[in-house]
PDB file of N, CA and C in Angstrom:
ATOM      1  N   UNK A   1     -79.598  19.654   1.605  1.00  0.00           N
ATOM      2  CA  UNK A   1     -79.736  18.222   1.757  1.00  0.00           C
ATOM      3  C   UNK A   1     -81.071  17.862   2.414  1.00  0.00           C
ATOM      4  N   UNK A   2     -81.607  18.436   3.313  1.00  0.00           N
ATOM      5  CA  UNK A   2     -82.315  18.483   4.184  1.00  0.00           C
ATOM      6  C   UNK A   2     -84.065  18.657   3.305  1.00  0.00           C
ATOM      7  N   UNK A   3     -83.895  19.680   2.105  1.00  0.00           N
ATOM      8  CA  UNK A   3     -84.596  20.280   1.310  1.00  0.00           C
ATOM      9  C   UNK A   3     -85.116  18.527   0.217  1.00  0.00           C
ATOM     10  N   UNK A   4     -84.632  17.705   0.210  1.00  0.00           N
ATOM     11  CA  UNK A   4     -84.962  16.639  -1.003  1.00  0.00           C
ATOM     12  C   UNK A   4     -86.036  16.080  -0.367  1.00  0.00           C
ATOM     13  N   UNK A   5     -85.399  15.400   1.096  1.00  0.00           N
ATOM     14  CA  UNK A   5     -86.395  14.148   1.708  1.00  0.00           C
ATOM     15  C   UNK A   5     -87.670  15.054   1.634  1.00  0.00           C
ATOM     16  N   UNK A   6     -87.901  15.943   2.613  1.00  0.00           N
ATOM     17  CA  UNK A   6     -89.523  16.796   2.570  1.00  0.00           C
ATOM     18  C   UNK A   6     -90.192  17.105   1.507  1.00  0.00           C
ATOM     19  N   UNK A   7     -89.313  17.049  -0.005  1.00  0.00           N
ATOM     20  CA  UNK A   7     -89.805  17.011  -1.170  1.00  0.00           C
ATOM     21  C   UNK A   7     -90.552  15.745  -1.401  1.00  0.00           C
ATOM     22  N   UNK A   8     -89.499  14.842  -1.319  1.00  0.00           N
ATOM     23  CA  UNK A   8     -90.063  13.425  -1.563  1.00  0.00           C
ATOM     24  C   UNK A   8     -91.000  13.188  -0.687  1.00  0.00           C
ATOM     25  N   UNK A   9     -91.384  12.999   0.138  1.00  0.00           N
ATOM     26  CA  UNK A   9     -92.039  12.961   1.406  1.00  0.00           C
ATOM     27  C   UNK A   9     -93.534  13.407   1.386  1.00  0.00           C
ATOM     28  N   UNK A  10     -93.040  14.978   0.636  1.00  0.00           N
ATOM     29  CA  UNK A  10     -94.404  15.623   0.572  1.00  0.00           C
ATOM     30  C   UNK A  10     -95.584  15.277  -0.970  1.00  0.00           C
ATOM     31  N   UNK A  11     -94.566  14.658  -1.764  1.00  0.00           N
ATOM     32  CA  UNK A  11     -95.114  13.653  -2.885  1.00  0.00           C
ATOM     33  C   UNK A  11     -95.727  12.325  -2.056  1.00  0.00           C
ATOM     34  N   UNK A  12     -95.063  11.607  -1.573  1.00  0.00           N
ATOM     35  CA  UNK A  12     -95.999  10.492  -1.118  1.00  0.00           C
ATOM     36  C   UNK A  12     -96.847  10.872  -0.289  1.00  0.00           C
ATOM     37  N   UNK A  13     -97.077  11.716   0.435  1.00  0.00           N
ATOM     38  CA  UNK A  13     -98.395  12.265   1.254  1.00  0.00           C
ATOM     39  C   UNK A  13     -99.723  12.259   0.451  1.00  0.00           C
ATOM     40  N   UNK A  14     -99.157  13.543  -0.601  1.00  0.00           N
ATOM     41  CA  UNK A  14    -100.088  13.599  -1.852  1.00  0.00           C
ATOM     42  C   UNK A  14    -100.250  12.549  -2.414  1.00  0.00           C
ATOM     43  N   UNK A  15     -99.895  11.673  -2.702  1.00  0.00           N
ATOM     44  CA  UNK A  15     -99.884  10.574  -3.640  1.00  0.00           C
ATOM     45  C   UNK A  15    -101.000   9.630  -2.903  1.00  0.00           C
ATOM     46  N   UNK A  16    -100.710   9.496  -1.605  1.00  0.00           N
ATOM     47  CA  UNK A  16    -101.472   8.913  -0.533  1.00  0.00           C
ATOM     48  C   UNK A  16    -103.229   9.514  -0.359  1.00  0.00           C
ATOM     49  N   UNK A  17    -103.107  10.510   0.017  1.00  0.00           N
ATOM     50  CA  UNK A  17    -104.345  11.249  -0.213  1.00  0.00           C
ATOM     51  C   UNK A  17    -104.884  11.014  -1.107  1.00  0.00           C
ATOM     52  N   UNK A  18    -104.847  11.121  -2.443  1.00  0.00           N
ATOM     53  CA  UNK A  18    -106.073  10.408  -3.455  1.00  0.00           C
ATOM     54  C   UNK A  18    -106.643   9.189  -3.256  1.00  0.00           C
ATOM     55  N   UNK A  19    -107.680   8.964  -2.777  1.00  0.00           N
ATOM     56  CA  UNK A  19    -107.817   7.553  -2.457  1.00  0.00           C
ATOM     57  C   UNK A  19    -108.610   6.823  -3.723  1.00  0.00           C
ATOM     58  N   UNK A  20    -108.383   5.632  -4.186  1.00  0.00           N
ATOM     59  CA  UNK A  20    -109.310   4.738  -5.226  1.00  0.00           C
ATOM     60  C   UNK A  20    -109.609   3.513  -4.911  1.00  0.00           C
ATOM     61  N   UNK A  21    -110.333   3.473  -5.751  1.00  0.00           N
ATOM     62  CA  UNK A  21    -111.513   1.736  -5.189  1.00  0.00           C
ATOM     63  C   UNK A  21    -110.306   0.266  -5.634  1.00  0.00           C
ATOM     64  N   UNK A  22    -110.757  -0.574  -5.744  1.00  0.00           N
ATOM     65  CA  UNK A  22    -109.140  -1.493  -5.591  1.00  0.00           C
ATOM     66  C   UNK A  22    -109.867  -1.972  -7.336  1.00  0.00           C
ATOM     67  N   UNK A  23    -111.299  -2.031  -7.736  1.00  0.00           N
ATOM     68  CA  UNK A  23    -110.937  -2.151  -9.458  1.00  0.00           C
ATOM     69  C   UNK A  23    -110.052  -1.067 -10.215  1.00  0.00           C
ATOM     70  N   UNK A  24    -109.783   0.238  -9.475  1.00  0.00           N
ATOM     71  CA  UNK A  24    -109.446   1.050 -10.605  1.00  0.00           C
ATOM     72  C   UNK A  24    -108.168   1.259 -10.361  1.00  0.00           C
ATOM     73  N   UNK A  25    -107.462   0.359  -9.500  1.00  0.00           N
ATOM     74  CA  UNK A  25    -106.148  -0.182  -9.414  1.00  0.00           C
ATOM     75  C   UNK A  25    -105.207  -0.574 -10.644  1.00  0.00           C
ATOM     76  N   UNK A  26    -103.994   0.086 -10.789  1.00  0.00           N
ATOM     77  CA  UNK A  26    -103.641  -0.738 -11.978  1.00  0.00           C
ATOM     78  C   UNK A  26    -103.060  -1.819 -11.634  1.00  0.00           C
ATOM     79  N   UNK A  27    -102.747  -2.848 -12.917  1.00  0.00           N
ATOM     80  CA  UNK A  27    -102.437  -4.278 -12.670  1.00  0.00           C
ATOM     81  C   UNK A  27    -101.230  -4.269 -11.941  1.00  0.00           C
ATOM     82  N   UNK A  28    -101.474  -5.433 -11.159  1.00  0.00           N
ATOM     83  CA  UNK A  28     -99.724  -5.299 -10.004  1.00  0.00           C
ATOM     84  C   UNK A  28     -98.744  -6.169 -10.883  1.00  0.00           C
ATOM     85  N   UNK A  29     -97.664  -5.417 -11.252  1.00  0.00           N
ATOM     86  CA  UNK A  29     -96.753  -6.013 -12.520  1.00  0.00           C
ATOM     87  C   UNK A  29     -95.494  -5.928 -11.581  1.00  0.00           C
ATOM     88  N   UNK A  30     -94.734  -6.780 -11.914  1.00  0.00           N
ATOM     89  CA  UNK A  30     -93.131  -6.648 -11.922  1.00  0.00           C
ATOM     90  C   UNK A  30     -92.519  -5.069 -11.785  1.00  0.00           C
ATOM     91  N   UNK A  31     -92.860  -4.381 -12.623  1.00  0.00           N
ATOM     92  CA  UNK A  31     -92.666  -2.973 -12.996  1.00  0.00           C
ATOM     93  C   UNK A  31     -93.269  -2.279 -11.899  1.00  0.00           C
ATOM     94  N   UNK A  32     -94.097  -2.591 -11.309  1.00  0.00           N
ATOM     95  CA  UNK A  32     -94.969  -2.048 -10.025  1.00  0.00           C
ATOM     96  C   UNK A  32     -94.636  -2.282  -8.995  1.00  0.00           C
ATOM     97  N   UNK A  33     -93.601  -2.938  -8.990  1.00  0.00           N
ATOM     98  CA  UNK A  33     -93.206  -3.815  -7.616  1.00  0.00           C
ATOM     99  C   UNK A  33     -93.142  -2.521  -6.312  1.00  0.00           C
ATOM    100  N   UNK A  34     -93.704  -2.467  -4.723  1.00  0.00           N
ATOM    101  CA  UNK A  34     -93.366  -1.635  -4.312  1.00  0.00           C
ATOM    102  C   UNK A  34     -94.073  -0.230  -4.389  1.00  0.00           C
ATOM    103  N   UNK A  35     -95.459  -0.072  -5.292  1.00  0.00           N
ATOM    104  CA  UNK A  35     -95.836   0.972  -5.709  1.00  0.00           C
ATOM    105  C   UNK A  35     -96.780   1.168  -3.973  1.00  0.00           C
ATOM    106  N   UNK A  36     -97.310   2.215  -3.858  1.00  0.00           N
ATOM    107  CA  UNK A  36     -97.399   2.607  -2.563  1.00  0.00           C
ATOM    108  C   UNK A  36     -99.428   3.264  -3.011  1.00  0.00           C
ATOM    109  N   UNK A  37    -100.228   2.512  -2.807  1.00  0.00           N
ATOM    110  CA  UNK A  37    -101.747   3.743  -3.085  1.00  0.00           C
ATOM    111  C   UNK A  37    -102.597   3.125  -1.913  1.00  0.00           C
ATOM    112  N   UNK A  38    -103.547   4.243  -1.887  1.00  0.00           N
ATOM    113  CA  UNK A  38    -104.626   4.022  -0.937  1.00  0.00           C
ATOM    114  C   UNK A  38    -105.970   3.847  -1.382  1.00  0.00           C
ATOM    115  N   UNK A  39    -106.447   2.682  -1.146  1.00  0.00           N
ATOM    116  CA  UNK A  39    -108.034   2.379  -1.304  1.00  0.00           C
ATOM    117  C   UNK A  39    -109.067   2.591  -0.456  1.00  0.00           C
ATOM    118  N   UNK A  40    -110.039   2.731  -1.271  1.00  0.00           N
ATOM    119  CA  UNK A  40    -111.190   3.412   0.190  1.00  0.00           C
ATOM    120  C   UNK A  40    -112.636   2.004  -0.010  1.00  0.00           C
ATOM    121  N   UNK A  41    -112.354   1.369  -0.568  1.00  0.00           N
ATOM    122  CA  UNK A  41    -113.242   0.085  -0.359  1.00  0.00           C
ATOM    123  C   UNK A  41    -112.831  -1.477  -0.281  1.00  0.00           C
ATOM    124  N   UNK A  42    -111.592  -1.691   0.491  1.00  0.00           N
ATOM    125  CA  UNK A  42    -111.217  -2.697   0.905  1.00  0.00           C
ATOM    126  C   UNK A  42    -112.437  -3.597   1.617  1.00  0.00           C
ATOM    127  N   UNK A  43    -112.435  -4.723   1.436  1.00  0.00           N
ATOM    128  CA  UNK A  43    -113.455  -5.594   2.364  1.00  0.00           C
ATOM    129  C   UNK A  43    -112.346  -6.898   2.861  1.00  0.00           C
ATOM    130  N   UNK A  44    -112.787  -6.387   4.243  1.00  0.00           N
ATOM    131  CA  UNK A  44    -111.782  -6.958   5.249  1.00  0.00           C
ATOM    132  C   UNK A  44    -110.263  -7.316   5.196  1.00  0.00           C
ATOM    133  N   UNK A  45    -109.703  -7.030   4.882  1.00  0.00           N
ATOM    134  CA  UNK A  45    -107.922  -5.923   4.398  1.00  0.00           C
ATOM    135  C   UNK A  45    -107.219  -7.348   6.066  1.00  0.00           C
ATOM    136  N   UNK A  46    -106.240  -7.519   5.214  1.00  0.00           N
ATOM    137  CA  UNK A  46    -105.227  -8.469   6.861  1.00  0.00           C
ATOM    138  C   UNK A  46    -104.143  -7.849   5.823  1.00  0.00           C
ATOM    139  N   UNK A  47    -102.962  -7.226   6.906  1.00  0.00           N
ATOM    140  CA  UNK A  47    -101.774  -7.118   6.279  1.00  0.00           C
ATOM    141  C   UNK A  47    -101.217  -8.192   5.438  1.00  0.00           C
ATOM    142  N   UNK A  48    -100.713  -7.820   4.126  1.00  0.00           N
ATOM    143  CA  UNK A  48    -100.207  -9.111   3.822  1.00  0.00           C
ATOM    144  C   UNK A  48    -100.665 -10.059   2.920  1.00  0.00           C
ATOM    145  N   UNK A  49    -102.163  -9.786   2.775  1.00  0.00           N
ATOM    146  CA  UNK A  49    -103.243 -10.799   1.919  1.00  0.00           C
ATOM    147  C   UNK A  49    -103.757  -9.541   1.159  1.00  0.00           C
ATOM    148  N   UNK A  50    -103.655 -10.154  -0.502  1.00  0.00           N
ATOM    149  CA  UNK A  50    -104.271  -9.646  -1.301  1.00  0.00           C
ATOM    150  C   UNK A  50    -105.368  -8.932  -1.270  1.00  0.00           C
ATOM    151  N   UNK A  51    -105.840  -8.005  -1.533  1.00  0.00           N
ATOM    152  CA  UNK A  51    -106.944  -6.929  -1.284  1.00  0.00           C
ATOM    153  C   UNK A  51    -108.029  -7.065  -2.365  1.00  0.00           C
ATOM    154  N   UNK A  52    -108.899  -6.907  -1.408  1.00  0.00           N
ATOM    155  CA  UNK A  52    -110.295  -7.397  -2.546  1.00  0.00           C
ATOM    156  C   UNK A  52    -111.281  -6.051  -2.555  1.00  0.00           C
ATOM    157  N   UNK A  53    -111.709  -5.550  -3.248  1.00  0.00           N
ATOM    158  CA  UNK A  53    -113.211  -4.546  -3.117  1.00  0.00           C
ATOM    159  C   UNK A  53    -114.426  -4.736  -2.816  1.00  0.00           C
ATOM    160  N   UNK A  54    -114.947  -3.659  -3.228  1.00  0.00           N
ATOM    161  CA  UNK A  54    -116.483  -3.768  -2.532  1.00  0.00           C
ATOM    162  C   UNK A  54    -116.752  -3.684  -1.083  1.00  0.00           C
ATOM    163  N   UNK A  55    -115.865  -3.548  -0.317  1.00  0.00           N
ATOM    164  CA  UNK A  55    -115.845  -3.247   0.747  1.00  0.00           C
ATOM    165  C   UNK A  55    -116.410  -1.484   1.465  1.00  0.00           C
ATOM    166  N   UNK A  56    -115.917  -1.443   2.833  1.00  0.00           N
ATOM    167  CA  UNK A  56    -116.459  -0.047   3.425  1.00  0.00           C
ATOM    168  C   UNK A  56    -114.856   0.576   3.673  1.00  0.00           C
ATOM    169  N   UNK A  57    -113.884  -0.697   3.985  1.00  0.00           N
ATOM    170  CA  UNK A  57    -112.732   0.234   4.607  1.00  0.00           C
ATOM    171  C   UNK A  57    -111.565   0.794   3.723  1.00  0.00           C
ATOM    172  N   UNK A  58    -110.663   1.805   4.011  1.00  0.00           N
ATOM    173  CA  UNK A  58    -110.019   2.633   3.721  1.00  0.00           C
ATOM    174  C   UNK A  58    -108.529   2.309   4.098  1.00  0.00           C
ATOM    175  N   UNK A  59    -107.773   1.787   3.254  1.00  0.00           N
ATOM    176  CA  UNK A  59    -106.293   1.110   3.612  1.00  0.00           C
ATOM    177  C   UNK A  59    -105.069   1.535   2.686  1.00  0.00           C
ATOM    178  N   UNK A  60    -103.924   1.473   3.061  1.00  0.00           N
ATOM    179  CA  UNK A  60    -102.975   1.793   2.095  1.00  0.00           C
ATOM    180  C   UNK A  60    -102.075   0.501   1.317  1.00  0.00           C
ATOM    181  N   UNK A  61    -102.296   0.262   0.497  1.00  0.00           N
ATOM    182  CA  UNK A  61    -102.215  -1.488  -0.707  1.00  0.00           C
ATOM    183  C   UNK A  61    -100.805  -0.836  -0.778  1.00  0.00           C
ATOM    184  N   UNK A  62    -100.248  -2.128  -1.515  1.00  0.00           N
ATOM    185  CA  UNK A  62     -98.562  -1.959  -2.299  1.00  0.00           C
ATOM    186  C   UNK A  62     -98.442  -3.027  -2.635  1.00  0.00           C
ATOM    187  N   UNK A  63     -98.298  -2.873  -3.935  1.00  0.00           N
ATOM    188  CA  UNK A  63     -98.015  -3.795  -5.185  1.00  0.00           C
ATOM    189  C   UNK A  63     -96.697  -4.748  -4.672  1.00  0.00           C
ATOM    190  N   UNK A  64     -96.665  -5.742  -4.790  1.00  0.00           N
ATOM    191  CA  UNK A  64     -95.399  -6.768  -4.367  1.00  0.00           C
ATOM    192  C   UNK A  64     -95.111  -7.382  -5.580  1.00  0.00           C
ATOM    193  N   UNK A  65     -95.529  -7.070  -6.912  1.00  0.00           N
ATOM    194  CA  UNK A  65     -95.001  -7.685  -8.057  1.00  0.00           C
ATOM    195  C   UNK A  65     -96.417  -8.333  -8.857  1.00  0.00           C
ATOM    196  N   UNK A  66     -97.199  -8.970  -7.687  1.00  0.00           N
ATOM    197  CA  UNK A  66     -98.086  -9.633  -8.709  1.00  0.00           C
ATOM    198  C   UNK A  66     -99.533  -9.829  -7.937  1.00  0.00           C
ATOM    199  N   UNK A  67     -99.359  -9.192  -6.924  1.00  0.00           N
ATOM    200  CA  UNK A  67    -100.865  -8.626  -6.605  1.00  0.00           C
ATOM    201  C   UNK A  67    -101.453  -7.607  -5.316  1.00  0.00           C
ATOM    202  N   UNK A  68    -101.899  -6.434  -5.634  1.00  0.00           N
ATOM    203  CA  UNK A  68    -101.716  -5.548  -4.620  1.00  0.00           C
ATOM    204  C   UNK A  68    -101.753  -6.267  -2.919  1.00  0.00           C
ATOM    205  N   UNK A  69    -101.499  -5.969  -1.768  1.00  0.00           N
ATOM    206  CA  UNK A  69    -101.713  -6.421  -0.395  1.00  0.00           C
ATOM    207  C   UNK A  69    -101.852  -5.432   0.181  1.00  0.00           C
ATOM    208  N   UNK A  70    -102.570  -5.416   1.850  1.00  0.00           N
ATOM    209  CA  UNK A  70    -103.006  -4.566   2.439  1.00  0.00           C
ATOM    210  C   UNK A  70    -101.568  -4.140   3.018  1.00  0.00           C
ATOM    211  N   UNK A  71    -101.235  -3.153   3.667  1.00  0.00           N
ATOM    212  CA  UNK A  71     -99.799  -2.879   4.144  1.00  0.00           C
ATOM    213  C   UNK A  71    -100.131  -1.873   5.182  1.00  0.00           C
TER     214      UNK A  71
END
């Protein structure tokens, strides 16, 4: 039992670690709702507010249905 979560767990780590720029984001859809990635050129990131590029900083986004946010 114990053996699943650290599976799962150790997927979103990895998943986390790849970091991408917020154009090469895919579109935040319905279907995306909840998706979990990390960007490395956020410009100026507030939890909560849509995430823009071209930036310097490095944040972890999640799709809420219809447009990534800083989280």
């Amino acid at each position: 039992m114990i053996r699943e979560p650290l599976t799962i767990l150790g997927l979103i780590v990895m998943l986390l670690a790849i970091g991408s720029t917020v154009a090469t984001l895919p579109s935040c859809t319905a279907a995306l709702a909840g998706t979990i990635r990390y960007v490395t050129d956020a410009l100026a990131p507030a939890i909560g507010v849509t995430v823009a590029g071209a930036g310097a900083v490095s944040v972890i986004v999640v799709c809420n249905g219809t447009a990534w946010i800083a989280g």
